[in-house]
Protein backbone atom coordinates (compact mmCIF):
# COMPACT_ATOMS: atom_id res chain seq x y z
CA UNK A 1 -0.64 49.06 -52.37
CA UNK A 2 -0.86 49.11 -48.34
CA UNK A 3 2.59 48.56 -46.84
CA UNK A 4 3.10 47.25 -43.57
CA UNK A 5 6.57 48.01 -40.96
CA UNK A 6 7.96 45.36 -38.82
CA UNK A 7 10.13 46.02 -36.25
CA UNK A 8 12.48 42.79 -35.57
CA UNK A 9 14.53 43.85 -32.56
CA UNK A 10 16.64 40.44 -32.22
CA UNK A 11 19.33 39.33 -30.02
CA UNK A 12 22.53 40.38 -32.24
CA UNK A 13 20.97 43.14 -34.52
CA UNK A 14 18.06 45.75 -35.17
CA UNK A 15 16.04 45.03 -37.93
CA UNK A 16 12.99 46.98 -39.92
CA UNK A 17 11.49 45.65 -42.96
CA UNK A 18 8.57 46.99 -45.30
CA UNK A 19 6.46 44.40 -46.62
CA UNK A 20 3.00 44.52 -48.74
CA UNK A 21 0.04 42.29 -48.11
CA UNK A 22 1.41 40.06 -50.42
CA UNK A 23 4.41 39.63 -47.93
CA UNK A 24 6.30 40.89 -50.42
CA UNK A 25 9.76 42.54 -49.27
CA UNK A 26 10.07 46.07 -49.90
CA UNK A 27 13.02 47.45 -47.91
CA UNK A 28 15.18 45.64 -44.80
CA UNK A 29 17.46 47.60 -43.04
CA UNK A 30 19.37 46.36 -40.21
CA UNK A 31 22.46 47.57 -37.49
CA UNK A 32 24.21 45.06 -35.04
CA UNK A 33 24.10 45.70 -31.18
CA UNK A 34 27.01 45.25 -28.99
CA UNK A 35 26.67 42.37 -26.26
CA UNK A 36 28.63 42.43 -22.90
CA UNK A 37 29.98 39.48 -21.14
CA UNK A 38 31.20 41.25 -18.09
CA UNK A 39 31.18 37.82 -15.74
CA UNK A 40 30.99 34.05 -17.18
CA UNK A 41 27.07 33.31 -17.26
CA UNK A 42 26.29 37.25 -17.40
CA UNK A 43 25.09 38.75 -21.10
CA UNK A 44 24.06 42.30 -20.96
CA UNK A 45 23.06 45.03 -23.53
CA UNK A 46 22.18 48.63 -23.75
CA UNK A 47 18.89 49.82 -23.85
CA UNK A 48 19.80 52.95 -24.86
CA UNK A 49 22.03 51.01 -28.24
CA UNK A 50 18.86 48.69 -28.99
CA UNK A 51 16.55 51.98 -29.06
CA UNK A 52 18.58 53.97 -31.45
CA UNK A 53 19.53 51.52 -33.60
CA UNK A 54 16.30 50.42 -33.77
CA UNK A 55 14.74 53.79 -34.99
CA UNK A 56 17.65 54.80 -37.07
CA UNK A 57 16.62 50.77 -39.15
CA UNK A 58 12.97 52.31 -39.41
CA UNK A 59 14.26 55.37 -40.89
CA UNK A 60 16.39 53.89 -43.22
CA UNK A 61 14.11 51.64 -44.65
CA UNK A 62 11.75 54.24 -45.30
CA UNK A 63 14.24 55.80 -47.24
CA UNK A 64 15.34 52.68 -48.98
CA UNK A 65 11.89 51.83 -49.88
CA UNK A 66 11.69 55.47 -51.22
CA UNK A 67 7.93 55.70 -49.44
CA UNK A 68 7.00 58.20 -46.47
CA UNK A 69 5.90 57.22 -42.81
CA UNK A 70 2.16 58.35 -43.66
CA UNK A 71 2.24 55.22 -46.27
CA UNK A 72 2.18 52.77 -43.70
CA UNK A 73 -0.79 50.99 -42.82
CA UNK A 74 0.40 49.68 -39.64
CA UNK A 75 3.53 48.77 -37.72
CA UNK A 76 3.85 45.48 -36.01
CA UNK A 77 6.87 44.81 -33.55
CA UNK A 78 8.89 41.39 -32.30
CA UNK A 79 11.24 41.24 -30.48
CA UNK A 80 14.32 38.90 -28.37
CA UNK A 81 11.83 37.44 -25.50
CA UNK A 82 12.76 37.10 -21.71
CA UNK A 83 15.50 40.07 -21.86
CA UNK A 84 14.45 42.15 -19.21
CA UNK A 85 14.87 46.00 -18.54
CA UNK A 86 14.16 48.67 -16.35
CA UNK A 87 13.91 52.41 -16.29
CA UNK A 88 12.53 55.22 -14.67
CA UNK A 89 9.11 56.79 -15.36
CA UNK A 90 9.94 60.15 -14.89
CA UNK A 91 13.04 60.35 -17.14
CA UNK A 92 12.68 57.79 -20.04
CA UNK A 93 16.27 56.38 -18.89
CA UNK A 94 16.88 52.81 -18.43
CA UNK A 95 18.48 52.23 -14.36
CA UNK A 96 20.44 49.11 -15.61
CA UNK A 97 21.91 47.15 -18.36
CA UNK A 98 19.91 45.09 -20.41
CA UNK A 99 20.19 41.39 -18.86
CA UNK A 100 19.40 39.31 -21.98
CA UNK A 101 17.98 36.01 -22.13
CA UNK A 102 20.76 34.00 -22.17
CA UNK A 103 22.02 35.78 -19.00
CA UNK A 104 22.29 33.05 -16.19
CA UNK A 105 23.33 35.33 -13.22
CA UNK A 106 19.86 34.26 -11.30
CA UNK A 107 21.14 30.52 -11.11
CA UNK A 108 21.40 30.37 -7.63
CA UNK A 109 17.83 31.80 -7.06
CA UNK A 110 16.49 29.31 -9.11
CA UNK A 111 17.90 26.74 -7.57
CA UNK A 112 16.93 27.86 -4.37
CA UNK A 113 12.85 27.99 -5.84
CA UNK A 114 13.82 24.45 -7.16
CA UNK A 115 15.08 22.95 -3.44
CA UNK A 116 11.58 25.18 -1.72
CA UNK A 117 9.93 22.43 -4.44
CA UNK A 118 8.15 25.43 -6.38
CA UNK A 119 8.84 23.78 -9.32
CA UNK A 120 5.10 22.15 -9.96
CA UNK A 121 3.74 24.88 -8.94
CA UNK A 122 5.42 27.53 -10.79
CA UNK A 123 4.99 24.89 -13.75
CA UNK A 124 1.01 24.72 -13.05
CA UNK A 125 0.53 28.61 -12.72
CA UNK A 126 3.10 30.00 -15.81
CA UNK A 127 3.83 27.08 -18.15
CA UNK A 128 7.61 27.44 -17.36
CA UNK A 129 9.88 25.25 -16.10
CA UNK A 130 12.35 26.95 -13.36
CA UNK A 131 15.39 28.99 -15.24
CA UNK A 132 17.28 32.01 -15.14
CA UNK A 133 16.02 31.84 -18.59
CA UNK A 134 13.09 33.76 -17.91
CA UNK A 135 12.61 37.49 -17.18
CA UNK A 136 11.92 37.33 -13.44
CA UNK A 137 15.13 36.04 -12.12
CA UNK A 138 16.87 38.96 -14.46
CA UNK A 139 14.40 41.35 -12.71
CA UNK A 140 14.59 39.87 -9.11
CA UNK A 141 18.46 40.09 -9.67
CA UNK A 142 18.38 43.84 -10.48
CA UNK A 143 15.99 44.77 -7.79
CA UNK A 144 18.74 43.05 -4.91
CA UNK A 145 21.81 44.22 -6.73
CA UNK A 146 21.25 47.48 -8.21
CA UNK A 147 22.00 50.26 -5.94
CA UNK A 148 18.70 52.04 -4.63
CA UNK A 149 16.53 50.41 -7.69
CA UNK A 150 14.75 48.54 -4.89
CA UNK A 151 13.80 52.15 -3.36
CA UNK A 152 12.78 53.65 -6.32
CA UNK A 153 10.30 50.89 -7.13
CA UNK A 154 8.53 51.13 -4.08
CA UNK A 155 8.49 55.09 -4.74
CA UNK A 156 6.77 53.62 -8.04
CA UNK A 157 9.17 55.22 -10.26
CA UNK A 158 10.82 52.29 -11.91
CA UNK A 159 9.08 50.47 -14.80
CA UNK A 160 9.81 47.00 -16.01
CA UNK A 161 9.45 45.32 -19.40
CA UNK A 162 10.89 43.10 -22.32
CA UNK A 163 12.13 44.52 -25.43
CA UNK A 164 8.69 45.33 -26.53
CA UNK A 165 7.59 47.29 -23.82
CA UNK A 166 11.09 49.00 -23.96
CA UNK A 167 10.30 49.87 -27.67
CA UNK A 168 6.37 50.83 -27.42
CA UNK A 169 7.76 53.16 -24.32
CA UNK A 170 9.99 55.04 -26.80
CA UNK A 171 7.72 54.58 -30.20
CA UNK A 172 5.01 56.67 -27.79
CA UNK A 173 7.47 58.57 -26.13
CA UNK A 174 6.51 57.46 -22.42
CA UNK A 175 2.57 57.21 -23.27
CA UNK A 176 2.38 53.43 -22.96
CA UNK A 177 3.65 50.98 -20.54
CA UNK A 178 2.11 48.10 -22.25
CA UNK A 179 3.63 44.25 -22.50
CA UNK A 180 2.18 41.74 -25.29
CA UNK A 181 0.64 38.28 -23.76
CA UNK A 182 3.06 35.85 -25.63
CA UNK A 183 6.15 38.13 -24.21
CA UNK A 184 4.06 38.19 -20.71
CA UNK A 185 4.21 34.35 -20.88
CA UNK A 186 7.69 34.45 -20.54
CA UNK A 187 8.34 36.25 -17.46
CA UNK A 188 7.70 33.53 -15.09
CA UNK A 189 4.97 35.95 -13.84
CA UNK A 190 1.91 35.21 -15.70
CA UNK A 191 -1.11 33.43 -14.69
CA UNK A 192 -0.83 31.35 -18.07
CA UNK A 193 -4.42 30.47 -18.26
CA UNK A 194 -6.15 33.90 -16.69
CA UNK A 195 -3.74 35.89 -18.52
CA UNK A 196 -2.86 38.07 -15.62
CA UNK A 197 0.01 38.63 -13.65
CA UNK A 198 -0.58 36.12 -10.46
CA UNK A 199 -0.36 37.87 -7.33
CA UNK A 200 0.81 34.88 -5.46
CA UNK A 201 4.28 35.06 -7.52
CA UNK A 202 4.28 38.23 -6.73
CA UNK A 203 4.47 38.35 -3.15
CA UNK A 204 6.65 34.83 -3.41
CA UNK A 205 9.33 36.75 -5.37
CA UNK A 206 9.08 40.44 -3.41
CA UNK A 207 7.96 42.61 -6.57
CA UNK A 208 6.34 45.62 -5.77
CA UNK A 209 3.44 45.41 -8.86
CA UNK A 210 3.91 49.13 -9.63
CA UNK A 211 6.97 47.92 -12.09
CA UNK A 212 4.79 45.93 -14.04
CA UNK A 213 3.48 47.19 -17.34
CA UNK A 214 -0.31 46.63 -18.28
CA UNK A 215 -1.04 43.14 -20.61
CA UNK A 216 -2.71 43.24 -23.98
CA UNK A 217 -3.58 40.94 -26.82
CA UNK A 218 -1.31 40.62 -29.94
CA UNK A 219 -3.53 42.44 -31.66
CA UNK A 220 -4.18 45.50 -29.76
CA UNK A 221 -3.97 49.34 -31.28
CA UNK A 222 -2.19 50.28 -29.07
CA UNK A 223 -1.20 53.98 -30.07
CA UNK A 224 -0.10 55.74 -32.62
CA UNK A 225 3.77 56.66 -32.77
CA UNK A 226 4.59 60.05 -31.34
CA UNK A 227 4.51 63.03 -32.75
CA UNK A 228 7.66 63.84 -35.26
CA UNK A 229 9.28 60.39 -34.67
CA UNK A 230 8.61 59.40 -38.42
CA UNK A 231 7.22 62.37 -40.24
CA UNK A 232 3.65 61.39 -39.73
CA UNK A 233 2.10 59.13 -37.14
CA UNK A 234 1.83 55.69 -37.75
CA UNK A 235 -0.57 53.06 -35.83
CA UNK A 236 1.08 50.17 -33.89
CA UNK A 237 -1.47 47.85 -33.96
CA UNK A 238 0.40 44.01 -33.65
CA UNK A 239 3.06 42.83 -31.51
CA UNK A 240 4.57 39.06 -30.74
CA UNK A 241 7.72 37.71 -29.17
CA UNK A 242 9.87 36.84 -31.74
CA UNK A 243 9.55 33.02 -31.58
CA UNK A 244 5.25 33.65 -31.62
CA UNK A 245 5.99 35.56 -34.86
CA UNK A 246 7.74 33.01 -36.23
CA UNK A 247 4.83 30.40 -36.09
CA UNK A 248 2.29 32.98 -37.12
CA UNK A 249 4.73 34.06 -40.00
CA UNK A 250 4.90 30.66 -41.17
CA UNK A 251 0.85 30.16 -41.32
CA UNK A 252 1.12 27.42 -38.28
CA UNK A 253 -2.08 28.62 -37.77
CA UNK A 254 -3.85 24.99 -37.37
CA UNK A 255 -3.76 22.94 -34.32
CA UNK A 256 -0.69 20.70 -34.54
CA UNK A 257 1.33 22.86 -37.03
CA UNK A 258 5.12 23.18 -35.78
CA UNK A 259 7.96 25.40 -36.79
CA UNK A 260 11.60 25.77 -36.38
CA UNK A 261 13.40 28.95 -35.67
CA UNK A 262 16.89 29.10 -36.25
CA UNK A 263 18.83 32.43 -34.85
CA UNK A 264 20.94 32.78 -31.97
CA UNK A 265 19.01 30.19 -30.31
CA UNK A 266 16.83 27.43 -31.88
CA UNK A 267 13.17 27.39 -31.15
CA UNK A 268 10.54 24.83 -32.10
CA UNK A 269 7.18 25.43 -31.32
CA UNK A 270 4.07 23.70 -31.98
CA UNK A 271 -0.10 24.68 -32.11
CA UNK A 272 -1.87 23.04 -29.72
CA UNK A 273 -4.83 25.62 -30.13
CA UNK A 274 -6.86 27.14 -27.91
CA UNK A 275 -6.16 23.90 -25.44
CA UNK A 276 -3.34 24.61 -22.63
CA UNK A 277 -1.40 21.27 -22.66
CA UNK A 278 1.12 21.29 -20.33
CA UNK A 279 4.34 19.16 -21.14
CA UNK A 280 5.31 15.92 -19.04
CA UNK A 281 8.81 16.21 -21.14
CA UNK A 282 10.42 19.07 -19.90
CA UNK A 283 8.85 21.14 -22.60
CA UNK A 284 7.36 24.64 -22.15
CA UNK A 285 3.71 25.61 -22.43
CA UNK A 286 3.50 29.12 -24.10
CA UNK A 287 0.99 31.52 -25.24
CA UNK A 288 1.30 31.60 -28.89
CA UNK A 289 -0.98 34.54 -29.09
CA UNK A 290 -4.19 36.03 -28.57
CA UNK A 291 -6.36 37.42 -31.92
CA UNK A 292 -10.09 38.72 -32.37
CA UNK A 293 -10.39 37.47 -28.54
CA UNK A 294 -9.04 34.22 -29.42
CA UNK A 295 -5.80 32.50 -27.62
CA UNK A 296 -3.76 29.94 -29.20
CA UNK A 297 -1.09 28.07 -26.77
CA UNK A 298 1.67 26.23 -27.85
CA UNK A 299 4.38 23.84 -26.70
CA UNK A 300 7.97 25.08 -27.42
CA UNK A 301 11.53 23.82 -26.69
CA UNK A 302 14.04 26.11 -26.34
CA UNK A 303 17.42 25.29 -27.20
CA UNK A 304 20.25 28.44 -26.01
CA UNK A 305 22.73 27.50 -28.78
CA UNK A 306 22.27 27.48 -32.53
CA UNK A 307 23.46 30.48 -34.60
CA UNK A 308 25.40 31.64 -31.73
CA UNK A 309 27.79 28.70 -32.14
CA UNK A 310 28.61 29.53 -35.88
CA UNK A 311 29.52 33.07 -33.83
CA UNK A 312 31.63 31.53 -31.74
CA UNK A 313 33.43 29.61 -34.33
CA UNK A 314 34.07 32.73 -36.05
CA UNK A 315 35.24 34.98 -32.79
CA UNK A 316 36.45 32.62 -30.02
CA UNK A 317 38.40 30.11 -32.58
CA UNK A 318 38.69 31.92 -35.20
CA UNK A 319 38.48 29.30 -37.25
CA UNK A 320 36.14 31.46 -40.18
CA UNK A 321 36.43 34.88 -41.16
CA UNK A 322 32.19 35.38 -41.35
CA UNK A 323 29.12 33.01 -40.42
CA UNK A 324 28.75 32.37 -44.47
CA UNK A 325 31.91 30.35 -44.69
CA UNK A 326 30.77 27.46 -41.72
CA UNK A 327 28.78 25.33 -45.00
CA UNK A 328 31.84 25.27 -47.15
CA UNK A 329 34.19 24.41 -44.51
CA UNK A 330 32.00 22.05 -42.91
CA UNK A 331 31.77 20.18 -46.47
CA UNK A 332 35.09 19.65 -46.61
CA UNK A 333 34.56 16.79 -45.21
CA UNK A 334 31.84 13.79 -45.37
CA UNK A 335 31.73 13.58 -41.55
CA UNK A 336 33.01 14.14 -38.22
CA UNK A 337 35.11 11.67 -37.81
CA UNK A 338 34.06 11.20 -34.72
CA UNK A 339 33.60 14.60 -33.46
CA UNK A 340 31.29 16.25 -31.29
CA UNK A 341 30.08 19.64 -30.19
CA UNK A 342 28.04 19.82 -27.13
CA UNK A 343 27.60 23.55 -26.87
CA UNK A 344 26.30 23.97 -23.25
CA UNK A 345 28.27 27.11 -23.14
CA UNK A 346 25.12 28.50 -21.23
CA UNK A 347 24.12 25.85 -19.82
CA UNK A 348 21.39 23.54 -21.69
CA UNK A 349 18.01 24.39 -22.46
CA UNK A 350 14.93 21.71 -23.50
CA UNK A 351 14.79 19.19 -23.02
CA UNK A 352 17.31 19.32 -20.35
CA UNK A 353 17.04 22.18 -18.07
CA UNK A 354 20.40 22.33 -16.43
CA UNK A 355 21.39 25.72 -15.81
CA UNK A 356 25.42 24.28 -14.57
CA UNK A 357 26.16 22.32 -17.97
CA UNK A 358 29.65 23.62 -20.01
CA UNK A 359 30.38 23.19 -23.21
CA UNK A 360 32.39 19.96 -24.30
CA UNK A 361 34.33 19.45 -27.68
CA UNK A 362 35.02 15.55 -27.67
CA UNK A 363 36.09 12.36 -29.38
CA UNK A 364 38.96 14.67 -31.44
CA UNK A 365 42.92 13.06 -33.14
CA UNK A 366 45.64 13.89 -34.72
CA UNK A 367 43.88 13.71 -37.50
CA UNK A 368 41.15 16.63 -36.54
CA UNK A 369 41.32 19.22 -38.03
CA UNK A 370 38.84 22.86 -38.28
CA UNK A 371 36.73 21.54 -40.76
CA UNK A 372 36.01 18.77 -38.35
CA UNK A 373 34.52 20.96 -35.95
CA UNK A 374 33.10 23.18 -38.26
CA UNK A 375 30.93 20.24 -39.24
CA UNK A 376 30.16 18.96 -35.33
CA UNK A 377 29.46 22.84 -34.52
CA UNK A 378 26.21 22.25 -37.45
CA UNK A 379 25.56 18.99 -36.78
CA UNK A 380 25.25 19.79 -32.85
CA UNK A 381 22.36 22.53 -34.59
CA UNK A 382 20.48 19.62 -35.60
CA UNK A 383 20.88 16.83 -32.80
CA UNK A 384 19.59 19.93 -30.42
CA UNK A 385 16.29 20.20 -32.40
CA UNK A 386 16.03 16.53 -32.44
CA UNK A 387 16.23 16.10 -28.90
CA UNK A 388 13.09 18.34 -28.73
CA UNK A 389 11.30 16.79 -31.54
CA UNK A 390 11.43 13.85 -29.84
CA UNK A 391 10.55 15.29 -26.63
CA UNK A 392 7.44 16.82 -28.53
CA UNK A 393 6.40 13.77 -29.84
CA UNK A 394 6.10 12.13 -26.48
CA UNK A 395 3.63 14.81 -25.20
CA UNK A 396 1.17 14.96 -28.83
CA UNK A 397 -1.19 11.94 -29.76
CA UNK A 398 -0.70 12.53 -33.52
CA UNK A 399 3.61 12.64 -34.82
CA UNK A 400 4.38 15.49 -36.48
CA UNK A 401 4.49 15.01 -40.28
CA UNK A 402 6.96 18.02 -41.31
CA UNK A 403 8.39 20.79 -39.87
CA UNK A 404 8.49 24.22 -41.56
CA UNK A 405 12.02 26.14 -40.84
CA UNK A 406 12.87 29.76 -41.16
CA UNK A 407 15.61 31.69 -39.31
CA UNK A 408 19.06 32.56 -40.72
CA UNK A 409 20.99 28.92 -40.85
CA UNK A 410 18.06 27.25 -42.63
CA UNK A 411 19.80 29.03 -45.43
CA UNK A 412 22.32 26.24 -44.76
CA UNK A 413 21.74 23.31 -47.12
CA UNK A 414 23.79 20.76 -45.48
CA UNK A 415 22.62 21.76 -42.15
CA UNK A 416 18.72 21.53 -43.56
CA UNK A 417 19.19 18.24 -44.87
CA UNK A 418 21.13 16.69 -41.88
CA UNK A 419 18.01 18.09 -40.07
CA UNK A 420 15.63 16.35 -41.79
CA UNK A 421 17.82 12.96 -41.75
CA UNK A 422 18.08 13.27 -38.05
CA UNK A 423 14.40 13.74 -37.63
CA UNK A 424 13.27 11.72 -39.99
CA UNK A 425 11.08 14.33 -41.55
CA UNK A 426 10.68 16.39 -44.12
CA UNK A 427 11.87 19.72 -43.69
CA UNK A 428 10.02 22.39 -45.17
CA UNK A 429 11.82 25.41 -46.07
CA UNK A 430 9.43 28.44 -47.39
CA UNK A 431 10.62 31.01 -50.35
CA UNK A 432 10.31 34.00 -48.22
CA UNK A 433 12.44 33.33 -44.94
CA UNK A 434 11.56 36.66 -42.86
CA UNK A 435 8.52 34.84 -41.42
CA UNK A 436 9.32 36.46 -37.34
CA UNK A 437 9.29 39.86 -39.52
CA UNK A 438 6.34 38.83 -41.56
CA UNK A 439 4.64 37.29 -38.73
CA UNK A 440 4.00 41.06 -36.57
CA UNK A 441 3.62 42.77 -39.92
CA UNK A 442 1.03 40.32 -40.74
CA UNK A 443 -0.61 40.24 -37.13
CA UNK A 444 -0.41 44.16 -37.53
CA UNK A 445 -2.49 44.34 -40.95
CA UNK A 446 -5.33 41.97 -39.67
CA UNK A 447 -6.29 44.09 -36.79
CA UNK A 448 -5.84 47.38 -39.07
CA UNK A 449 -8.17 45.44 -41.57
CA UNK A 450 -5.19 44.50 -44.51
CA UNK A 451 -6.69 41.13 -44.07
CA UNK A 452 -9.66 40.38 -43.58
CA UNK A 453 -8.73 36.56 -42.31
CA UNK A 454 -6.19 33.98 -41.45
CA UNK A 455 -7.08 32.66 -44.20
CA UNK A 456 -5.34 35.64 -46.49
CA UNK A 457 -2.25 35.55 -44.54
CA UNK A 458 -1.69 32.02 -45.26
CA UNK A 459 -1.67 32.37 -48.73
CA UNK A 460 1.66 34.15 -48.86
CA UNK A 461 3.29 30.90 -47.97
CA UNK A 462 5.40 28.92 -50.57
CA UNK A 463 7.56 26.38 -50.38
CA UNK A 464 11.34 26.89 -51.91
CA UNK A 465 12.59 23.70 -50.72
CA UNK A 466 11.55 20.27 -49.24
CA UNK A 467 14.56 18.40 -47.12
CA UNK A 468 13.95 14.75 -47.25
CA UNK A 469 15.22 12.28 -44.72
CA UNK A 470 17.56 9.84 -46.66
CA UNK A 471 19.77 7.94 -44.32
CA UNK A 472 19.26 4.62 -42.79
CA UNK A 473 17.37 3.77 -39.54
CA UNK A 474 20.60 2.47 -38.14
CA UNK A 475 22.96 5.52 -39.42
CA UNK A 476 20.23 7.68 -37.73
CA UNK A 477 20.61 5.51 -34.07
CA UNK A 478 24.28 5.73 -34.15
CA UNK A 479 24.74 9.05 -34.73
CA UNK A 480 22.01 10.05 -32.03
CA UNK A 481 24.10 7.35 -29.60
CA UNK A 482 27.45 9.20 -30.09
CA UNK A 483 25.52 12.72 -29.20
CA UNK A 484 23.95 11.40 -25.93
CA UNK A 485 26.75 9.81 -24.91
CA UNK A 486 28.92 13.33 -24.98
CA UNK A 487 25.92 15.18 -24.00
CA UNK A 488 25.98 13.11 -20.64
CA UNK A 489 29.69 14.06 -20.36
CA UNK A 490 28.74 17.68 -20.58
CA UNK A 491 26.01 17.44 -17.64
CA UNK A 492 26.40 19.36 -14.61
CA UNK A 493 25.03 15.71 -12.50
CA UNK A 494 27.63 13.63 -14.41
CA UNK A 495 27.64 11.49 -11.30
């Protein structure tokens, strides 16, 4: 039996998981991490917290799976994309918070790259559309504010990275300052199609290039972990950001494949091979990732809010004691009554791009009541994704025929079926639903030679449950009219 380790280092928890090359689950373990709001717009987390809880998860599992660290194959990581850190060579200790990727603090700069009308060509050279979404504003933003940081990076002392350089930093204790392409992709910094970082955006956004960590494939060996980490030294040998890991993890390994990721964002992405098609919808082009010298690109819309609104049901209204409890309320009743959630409560991702939107909870009465929202809260979920779908449509020659799903709310029934009535697709919901887990395990076994192809991979996909549209054309339209029409009311040009 070979097992393999993923490390899932996500937005609102740690997570490590032993699989065998069947993809079957041997151990998960998983700890929450704490998120800071210190400012409206500003979302922050310690490096230190996602470390540790990271490699206590790893432990545990090992443990729970009752095997030793020298029985692993190969560890694969994935990780939260675009949140951006920095620390100092010497010491191993990060210089700042966290800023994670829904922080918006670098509004303002990007707006000011939006009026120099840097937009196409930041768009041309990266794939990205202008947001404080991606990892260079964070890092600009921390170079200007942070006291002395700006010194000690022309000293050459600070390093930059996402969460999987962070991690590989620590798993080699200070050996590698490495960042995967697909997480490279996101940092606005990228030459998307030379797979470099472009020394044009360098200059343009004054960042000395000693901070930046050295790119490699997804499928790089990178090192082995350190010395009495785990017991015995295990080989990391795959890596992907989490939404890459997701499509790879769901065997969208054929050009025009799509999946849909729903966490504490929602994140469709789609194969377009090893062609770079940019998007004339507002759409991102990616890197989905690079294998046995091969890159596959894909087109992805982002949306900030999907998971994260069932959170704030639960914290900020209190309106349900835990996440599980949204279905049953929402069910309580057999719509919204006119109801809607626009949750722009950081602003508004694809297809929309406006950093300044705010949340809006419309069209309520007397006779409202929690189960109400709890039902606009899912529904706003779906009509998200569908505003991306239909923005991904516009940019492929051939429709997409079905969309696979994975992510925690796909769990959700109602919401799954709403999904696939609002799309007016079938929704295709696999038996194993750890596919950004699977997906760096899996990409980790092929380079250590688990697999020998794709081809192997793919055949631990199986569908648990088909979702098949089963409303009316005209239901469909009037429901998609009442979203735009409070989505407009929650735009930031509402003129």
């Amino acid at each position: 039996m070979s097992y393999l380790l993923a490390l899932d280092q996500g937005t609102t928890s740690s997570r490590a998981i032993i699989f065998d090359e069947l993809g079957q689950i041997h151990a998960i373990a998983q700890r929450e991490i704490s998120i800071q709001t210190p400012h409206s717009g500003w979302v922050e987390q310690n490096a230190n917290e996602i470390w540790s809880t990271q490699i206590a998860v790893v432990q545990q599992a090992l443990a729970s799976a009752r095997i030793l660290a020298k029985d692993i194959r190969a560890l694969g990581v994935t990780n939260q994309r675009e949140t951006t850190v920095v620390w100092d060579k010497r010491t191993g200790k990060p210089l700042a918070p966290a800023l994670v990727w829904q922080d918006r603090r670098a509004t303002a700069w990007c707006n000011q790259l939006i009026q120099q009308q840097l937009s196409d060509k930041i768009h041309k050279k990266t794939g990205l559309q202008i947001d404080p979404y991606f990892s260079v504003g964070k890092l600009v933003w921390l170079l200007e504010n942070v006291d002395g940081l700006r010194q000690l990076a022309q000293q050459g002392h600070v390093a930059f990275g996402t969460i999987d350089s962070w991690l590989v930093w620590n798993l080699t204790q200070g050996a590698e300052h490495v960042i995967e392409v697909s997480n490279a992709s996101r940092t606005m910094l990228m030459n998307l199609s030379q797979q470099i970082w472009d020394e044009e955006l360098l200059e343009l956004f004054n960042i000395p290039a000693s901070v930046l960590p050295k790119i490699i494939h997804s499928d790089a060996y990178i090192a082995d972990t350190a010395q009495g980490l785990l017991g015995s030294n295990i080989p990391i040998a795959g890596i992907l950001g989490d939404q890459q890991a997701a499509l790879f993890g769901q065997s969208c390994f054929e050009t025009g494949m799509a999946k849909n990721t729903y966490g504490t964002g929602c994140f469709m992405l789609f194969n377009t091979g090893n062609q770079l098609q940019y998007s004339h919808n507002q759409l991102l082009t990616t890197l989905g990732w690079t294998c046995n010298n091969q890159t596959h690109y894909a087109l992805e819309g982002s949306v900030f809010m999907a998971g994260a609104i069932v959170q704030w049901l639960r914290d900020g209204l209190g309106i349900i004691k835990s996440s599980q409890e949204v279905e049953n309320l929402a069910s309580q009743v057999k719509d919204t009554d006119g109801v809607v959630l626009v949750p722009a409560f950081t602003g508004l991702g694809a297809p929309y791009w406006d950093s300044d939107a705010r949340a809006l909870l419309c069209g309520m009465s007397r006779g409202t009541t929690k189960a109400h929202i709890a039902r606009a809260a899912l529904e706003a979920i779906a009509f998200q994704v569908a505003d991306v779908f239909t923005a991904m449509q516009l940019d492929l020659s051939q429709p997409l025929k079905e969309l696979r799903v994975d992510g925690g709310a796909c769990q959700n029934d109602m919401l799954m079926q709403f999904q696939a009535d609002i799309l007016n697709v079938p929704v295709m919901r696999p038996k194993m639903r750890e596919a950004t887990a699977w997906g760096a395990a899996a990409m980790a076994g092929l380079k250590i030679g688990v697999f020998s192809d794709v081809d192997e991979i793919a055949q631990s996909w199986q569908l648990d449950r088909c979702f098949e549209p089963n409303i009316s054309s005209d239901q469909r339209q009037s429901q998609l009219q009442q979203w735009h029409k409070a989505l407009q009311r929650a735009r930031s040009d509402l003129s």
